[in-house]
N, C-alpha and C. Protein backbone atom coordinates (compact mmCIF):
# COMPACT_ATOMS: atom_id res chain seq x y z
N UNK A 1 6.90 8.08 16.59
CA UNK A 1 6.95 8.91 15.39
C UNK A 1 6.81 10.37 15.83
N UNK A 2 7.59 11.25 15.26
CA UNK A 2 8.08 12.63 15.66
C UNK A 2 6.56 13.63 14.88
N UNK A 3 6.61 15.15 15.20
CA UNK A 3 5.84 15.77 14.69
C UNK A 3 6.20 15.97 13.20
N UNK A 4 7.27 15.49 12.56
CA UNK A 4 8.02 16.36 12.04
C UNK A 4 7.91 15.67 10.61
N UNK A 5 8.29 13.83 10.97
CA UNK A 5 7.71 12.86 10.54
C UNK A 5 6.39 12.41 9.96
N UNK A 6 5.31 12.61 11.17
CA UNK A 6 3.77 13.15 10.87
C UNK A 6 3.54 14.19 9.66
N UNK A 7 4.35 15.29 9.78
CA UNK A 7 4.34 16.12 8.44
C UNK A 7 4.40 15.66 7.38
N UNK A 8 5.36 15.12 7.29
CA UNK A 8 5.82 14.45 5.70
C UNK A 8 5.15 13.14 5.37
N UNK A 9 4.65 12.91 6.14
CA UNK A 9 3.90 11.49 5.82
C UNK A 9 2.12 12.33 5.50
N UNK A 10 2.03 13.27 6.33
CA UNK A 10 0.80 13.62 5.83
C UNK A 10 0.97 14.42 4.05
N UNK A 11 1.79 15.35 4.47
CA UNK A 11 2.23 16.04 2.24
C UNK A 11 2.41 14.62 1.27
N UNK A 12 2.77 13.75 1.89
CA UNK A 12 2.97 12.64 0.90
C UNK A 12 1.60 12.20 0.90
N UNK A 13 0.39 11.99 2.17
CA UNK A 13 -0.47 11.33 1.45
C UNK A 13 -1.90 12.44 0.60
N UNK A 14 -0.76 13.24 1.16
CA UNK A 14 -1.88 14.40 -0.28
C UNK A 14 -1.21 14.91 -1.45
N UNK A 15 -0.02 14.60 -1.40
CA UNK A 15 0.55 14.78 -2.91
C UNK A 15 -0.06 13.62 -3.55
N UNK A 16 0.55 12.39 -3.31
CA UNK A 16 -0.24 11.44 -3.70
C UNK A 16 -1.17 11.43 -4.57
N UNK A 17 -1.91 11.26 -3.40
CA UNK A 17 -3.89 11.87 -3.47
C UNK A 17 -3.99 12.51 -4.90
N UNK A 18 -3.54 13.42 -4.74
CA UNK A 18 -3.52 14.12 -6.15
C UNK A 18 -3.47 13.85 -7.06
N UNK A 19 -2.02 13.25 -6.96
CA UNK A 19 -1.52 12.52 -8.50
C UNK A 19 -1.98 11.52 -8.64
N UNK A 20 -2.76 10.57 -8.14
CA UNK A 20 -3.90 9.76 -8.75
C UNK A 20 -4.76 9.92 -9.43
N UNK A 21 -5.22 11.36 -8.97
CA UNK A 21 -6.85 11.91 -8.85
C UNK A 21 -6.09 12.70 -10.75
N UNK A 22 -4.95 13.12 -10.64
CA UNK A 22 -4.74 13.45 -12.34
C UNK A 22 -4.29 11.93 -13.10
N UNK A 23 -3.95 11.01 -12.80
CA UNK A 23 -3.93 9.87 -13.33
C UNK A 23 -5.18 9.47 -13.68
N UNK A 24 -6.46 9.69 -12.64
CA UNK A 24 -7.85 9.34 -13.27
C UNK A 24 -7.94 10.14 -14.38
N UNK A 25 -7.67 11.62 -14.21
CA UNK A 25 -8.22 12.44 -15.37
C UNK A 25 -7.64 11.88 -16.60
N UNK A 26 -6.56 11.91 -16.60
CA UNK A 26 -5.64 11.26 -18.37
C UNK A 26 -6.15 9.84 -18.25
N UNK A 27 -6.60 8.79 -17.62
CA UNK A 27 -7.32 7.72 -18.28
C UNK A 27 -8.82 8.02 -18.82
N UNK A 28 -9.57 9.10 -18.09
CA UNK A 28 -11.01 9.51 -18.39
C UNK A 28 -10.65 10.14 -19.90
N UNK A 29 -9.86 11.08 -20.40
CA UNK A 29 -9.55 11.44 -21.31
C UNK A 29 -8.44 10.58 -22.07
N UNK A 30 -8.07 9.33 -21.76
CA UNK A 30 -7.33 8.42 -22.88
C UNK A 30 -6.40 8.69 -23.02
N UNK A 31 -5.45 9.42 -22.18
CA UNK A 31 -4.22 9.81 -22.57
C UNK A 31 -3.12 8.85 -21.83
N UNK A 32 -2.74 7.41 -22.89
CA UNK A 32 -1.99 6.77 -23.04
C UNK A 32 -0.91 6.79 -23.23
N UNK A 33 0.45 6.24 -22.72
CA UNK A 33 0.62 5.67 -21.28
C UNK A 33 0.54 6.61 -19.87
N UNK A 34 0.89 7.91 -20.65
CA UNK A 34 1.33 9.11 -19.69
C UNK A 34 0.22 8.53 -18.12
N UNK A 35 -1.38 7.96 -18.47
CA UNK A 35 -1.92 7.39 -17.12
C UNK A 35 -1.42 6.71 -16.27
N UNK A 36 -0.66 5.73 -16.78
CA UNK A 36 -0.09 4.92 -15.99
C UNK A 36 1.17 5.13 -15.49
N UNK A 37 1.88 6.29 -15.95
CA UNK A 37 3.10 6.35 -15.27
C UNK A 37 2.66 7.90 -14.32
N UNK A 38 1.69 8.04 -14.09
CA UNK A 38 1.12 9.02 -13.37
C UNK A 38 0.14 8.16 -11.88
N UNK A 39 -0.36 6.97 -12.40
CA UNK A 39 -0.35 6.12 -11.33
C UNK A 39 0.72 5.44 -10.42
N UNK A 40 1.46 4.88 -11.37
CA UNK A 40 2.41 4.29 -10.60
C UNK A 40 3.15 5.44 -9.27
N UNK A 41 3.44 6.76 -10.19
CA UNK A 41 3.74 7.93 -8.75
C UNK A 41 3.55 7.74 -8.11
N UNK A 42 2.20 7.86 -8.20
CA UNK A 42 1.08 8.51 -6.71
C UNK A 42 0.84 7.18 -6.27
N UNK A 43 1.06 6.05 -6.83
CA UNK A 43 0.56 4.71 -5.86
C UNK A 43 1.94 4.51 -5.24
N UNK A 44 3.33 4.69 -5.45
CA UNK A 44 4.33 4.36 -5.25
C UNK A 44 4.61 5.43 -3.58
N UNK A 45 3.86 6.84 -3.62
CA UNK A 45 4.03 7.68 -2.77
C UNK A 45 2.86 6.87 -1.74
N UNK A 46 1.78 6.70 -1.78
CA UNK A 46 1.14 5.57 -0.67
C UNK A 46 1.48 4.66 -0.05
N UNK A 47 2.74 4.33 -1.43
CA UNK A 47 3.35 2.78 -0.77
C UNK A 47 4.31 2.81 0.58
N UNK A 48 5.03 4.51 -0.23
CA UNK A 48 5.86 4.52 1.35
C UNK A 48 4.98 4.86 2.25
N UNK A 49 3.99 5.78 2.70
CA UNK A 49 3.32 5.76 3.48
C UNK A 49 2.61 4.48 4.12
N UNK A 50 2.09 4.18 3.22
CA UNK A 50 1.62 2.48 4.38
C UNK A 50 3.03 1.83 4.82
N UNK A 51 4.16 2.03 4.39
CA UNK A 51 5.14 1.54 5.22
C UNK A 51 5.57 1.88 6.45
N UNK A 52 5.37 3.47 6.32
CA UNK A 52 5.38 4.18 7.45
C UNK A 52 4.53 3.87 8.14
N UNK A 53 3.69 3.46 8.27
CA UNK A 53 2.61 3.87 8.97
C UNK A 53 2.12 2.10 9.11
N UNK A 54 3.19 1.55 9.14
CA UNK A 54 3.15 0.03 9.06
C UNK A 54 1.75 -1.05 8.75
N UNK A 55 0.73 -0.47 7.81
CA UNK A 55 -0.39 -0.28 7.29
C UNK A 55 -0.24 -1.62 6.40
N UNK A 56 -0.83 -2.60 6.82
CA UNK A 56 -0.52 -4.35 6.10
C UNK A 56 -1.42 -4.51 4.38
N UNK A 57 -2.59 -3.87 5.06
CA UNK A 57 -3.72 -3.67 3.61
C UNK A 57 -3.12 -2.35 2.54
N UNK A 58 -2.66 -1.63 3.51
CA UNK A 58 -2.42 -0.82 2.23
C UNK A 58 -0.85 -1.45 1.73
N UNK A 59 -0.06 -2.07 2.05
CA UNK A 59 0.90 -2.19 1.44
C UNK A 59 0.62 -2.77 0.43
N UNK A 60 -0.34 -3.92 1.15
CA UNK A 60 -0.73 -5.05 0.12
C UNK A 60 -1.27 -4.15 -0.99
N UNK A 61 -2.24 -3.49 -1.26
CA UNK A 61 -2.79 -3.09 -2.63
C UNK A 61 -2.05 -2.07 -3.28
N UNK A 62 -1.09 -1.36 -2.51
CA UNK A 62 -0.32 -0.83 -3.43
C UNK A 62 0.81 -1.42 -4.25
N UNK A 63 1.49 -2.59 -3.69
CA UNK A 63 2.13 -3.49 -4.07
C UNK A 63 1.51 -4.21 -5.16
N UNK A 64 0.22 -4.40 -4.87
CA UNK A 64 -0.62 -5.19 -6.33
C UNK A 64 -0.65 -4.06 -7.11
N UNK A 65 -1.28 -2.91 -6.75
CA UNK A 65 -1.17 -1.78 -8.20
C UNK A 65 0.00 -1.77 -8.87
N UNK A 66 1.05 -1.35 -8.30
CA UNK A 66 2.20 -1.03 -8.22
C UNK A 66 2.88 -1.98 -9.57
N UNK A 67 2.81 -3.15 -9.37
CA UNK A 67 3.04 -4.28 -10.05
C UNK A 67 1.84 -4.38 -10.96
N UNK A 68 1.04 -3.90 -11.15
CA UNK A 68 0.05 -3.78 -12.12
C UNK A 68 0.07 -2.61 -13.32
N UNK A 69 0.64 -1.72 -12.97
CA UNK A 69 0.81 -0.37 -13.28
C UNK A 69 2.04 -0.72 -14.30
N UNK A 70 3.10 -1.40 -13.69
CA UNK A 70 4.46 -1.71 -14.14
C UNK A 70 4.57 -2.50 -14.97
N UNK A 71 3.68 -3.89 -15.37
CA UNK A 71 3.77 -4.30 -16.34
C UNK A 71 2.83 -3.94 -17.45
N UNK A 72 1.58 -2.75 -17.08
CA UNK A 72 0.78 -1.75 -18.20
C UNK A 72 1.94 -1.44 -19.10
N UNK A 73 3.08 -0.76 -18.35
CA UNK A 73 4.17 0.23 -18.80
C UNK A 73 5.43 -0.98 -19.79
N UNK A 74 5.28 -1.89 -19.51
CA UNK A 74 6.49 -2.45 -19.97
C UNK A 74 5.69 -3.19 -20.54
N UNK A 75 4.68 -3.72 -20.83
CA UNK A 75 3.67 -4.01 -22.24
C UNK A 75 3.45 -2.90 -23.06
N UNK A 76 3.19 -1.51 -22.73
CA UNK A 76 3.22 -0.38 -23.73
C UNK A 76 4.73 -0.08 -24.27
N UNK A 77 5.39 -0.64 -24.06
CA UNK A 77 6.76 -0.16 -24.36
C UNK A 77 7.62 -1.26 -25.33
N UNK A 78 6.84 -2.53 -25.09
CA UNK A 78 7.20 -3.53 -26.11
C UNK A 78 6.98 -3.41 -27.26
């Protein structure tokens, strides 16, 4: 893996980061669904990273969020 590579895998796992950390805020404040499609982002941006980074646990739980997040969204939408 290149320096260059390393870069973008590190901005992704702090963009991320982020957009979780405002996904907590709109569930702390109740702001429905907009939370969950603010999770799914930022868990979806981890996901490539544990791929990158060929990371078995994190795939796994982002894959469970991920799929957790997704049917929040397509139960709020029914």
């Amino acid at each position: 893996m290149n320096f260059q590579n390393l870069n973008l895998i590190g901005f992704t796992k702090w963009v991320s980061s982020f957009v979780i950390i405002v996904g907590m805020a709109l569930t702390a404040i109740n702001i429905y669904p907009l939370n969950m499609y603010t999770h799914l982002v930022g868990i979806t941006g981890w996901l490539v990273v544990a791929f990158a980074l060929h990371d078995r646990s994190l795939i796994m739980l982002n894959t469970v969020a991920a799929l957790i997040f997704t049917s929040g969204i397509i139960a709020s939408l029914i």
